[in-house]
N, C-alpha and C. Protein backbone atom coordinates (compact mmCIF):
# COMPACT_ATOMS: atom_id res chain seq x y z
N UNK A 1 19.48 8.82 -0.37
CA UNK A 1 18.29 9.41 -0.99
C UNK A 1 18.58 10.88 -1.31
N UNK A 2 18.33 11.34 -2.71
CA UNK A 2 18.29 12.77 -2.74
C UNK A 2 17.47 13.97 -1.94
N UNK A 3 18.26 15.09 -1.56
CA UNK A 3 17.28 15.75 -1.30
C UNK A 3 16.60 16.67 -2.11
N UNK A 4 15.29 17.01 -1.94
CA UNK A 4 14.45 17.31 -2.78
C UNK A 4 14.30 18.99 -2.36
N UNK A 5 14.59 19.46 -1.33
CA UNK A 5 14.42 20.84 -0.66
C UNK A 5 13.45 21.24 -0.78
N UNK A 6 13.08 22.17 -0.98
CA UNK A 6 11.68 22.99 -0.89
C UNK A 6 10.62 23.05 -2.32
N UNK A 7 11.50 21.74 -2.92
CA UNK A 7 10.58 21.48 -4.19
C UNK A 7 9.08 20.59 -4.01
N UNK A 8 9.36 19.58 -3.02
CA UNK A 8 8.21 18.98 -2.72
C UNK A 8 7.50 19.15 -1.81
N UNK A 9 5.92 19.16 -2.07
CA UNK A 9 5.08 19.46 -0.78
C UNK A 9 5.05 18.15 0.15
N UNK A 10 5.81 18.31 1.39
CA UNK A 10 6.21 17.57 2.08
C UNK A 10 4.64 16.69 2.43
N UNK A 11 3.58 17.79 2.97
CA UNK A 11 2.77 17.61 3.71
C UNK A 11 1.48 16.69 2.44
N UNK A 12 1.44 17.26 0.86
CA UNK A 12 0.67 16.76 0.37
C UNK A 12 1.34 15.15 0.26
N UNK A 13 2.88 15.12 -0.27
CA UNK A 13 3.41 13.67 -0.14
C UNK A 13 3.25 13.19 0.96
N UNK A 14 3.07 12.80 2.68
CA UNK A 14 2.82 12.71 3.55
C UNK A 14 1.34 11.83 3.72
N UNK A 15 0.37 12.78 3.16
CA UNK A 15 -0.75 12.78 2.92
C UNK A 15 -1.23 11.30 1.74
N UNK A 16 -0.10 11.46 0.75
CA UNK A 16 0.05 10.32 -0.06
C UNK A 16 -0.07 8.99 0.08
N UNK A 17 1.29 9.13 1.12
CA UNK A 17 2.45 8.29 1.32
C UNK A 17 0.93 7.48 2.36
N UNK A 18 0.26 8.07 3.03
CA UNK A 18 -0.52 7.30 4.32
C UNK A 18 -1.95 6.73 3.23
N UNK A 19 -2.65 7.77 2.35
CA UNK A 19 -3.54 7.26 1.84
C UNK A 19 -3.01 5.90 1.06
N UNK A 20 -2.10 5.61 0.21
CA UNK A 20 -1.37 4.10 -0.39
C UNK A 20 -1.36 2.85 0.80
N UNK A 21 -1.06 3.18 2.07
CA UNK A 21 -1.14 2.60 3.27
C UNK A 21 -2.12 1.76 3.13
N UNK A 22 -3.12 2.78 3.75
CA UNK A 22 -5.02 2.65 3.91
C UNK A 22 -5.56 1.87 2.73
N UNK A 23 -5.09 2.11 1.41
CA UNK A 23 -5.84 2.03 -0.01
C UNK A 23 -4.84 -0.09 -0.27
N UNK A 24 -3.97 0.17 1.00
CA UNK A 24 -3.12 -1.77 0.82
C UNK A 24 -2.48 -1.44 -0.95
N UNK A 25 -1.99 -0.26 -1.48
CA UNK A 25 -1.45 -0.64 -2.60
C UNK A 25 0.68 -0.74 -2.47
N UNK A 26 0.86 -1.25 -3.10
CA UNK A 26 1.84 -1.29 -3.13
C UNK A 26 2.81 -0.10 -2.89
N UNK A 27 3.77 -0.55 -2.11
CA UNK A 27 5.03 1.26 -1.79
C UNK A 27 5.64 0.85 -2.93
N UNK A 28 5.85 2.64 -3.14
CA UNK A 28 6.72 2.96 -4.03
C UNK A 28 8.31 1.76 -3.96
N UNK A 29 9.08 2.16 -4.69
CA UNK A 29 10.25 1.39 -4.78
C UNK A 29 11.46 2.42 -5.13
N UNK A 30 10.84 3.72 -5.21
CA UNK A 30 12.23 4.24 -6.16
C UNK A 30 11.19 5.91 -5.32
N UNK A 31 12.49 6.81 -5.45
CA UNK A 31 12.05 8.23 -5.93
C UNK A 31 11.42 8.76 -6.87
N UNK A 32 11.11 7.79 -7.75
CA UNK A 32 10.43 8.45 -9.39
C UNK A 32 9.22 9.91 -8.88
N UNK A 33 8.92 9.03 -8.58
CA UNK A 33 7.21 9.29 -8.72
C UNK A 33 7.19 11.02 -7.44
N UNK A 34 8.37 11.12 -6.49
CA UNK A 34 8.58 12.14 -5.31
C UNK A 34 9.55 13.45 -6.23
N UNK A 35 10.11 12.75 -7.10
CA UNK A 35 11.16 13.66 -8.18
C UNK A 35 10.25 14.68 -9.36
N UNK A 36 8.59 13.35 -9.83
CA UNK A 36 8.11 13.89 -10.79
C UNK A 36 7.44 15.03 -9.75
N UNK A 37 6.82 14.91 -8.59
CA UNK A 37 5.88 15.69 -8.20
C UNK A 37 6.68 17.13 -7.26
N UNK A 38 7.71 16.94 -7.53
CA UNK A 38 8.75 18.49 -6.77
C UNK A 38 9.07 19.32 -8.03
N UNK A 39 8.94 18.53 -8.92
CA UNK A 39 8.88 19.60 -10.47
C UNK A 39 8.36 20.66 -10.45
N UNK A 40 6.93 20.05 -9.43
CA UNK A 40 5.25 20.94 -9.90
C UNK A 40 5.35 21.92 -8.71
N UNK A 41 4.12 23.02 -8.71
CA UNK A 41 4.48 23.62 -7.40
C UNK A 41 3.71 23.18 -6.25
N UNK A 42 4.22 23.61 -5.33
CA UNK A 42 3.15 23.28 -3.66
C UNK A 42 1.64 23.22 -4.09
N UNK A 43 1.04 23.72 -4.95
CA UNK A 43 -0.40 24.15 -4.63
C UNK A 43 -0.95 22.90 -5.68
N UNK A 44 0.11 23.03 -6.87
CA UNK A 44 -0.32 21.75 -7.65
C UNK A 44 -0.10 20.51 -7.44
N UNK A 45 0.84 20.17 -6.25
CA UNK A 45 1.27 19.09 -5.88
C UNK A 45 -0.28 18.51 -5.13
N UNK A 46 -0.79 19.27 -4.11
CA UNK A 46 -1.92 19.39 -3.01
C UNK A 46 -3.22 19.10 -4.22
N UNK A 47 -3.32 19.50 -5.13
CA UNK A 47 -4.13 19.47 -5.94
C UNK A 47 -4.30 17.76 -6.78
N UNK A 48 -2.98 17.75 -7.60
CA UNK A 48 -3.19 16.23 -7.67
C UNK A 48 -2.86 15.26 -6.60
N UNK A 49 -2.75 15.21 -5.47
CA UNK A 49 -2.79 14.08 -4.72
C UNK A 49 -4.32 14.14 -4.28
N UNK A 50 -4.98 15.18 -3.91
CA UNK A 50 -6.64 15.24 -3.54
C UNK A 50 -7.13 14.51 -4.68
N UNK A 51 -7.05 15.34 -6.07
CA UNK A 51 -7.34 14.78 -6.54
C UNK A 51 -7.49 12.91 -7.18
N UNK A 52 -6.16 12.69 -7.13
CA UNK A 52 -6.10 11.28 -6.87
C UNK A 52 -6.37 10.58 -5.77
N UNK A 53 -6.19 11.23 -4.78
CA UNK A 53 -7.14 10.27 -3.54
C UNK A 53 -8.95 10.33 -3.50
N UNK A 54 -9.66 11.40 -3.78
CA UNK A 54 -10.80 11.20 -4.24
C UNK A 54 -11.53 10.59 -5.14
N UNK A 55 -10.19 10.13 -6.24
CA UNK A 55 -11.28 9.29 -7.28
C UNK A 55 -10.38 8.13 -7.18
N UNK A 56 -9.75 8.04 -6.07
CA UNK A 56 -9.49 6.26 -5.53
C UNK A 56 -8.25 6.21 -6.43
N UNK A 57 -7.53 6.54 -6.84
CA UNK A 57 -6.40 6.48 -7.95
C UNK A 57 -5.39 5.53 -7.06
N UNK A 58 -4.64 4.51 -7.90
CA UNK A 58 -3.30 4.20 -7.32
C UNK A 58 -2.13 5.06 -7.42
N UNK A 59 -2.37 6.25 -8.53
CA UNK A 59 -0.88 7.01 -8.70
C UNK A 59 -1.45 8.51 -8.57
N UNK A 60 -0.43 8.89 -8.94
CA UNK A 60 -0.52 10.59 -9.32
C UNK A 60 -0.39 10.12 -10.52
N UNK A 61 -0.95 10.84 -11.54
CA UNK A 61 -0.75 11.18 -12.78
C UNK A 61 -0.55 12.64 -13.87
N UNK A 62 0.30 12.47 -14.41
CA UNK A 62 0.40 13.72 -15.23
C UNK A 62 -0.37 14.66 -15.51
N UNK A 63 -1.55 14.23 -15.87
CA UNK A 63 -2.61 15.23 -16.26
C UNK A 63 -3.40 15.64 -15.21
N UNK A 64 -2.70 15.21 -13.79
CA UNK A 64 -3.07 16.04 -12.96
C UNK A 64 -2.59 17.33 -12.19
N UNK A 65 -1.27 17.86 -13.19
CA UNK A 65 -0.57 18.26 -12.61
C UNK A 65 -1.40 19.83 -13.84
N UNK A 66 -2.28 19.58 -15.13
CA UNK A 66 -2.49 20.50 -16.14
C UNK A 66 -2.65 21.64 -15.21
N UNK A 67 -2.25 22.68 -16.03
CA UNK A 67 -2.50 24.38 -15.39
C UNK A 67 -1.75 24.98 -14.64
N UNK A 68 -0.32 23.78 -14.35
CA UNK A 68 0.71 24.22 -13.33
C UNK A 68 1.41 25.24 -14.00
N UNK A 69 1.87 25.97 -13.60
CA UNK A 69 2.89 27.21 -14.19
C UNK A 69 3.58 27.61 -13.25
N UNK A 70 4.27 26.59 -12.55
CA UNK A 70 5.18 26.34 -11.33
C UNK A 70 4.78 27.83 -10.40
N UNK A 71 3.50 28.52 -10.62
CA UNK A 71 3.14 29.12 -9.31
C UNK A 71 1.88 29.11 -8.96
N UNK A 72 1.46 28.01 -9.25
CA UNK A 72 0.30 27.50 -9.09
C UNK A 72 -0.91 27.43 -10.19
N UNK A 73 -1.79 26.35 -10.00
CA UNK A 73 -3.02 25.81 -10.68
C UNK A 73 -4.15 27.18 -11.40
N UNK A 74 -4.29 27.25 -12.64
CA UNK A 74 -4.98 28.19 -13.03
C UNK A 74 -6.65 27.98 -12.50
N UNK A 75 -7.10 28.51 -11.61
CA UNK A 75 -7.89 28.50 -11.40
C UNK A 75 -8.61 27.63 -10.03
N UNK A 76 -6.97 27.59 -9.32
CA UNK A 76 -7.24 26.55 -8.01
C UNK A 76 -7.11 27.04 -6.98
């Protein structure tokens, strides 16, 4: 497995990784989805996983990542 270093928010993926558990959806299969979200920064990472766990989401999605400017969410 690659390492990802201090690109991914360990604790919001964590947070993820247990809500998919709880929610019975399917585990990941691949790094995709841990690669797209170390792109973004810590604060936007924390941001779309809340966000996708509050409105019940099976994924993270892109447009939850809008306003990132890899030092965080405009206005978060």
């Amino acid at each position: 497995m690659e390492t990802l270093g201090s690109g991914l928010n360990q604790d919001a993926w964590d947070d993820w990784i247990q809500y998919r558990k709880d929610m019975k959806f399917k585990p990941y299969k691949s790094d995709r989805m841990k690669n797209h979200m170390a792109k973004h920064s810590h604060e936007a990472q924390r941001w779309a996983v809340d966000n996708s766990m509050n409105r019940e989401y099976q994924g993270v999605f892109p447009e939850n990542f809008k306003g990132d400017a890899k030092s965080g969410l405009g206005g978060y």
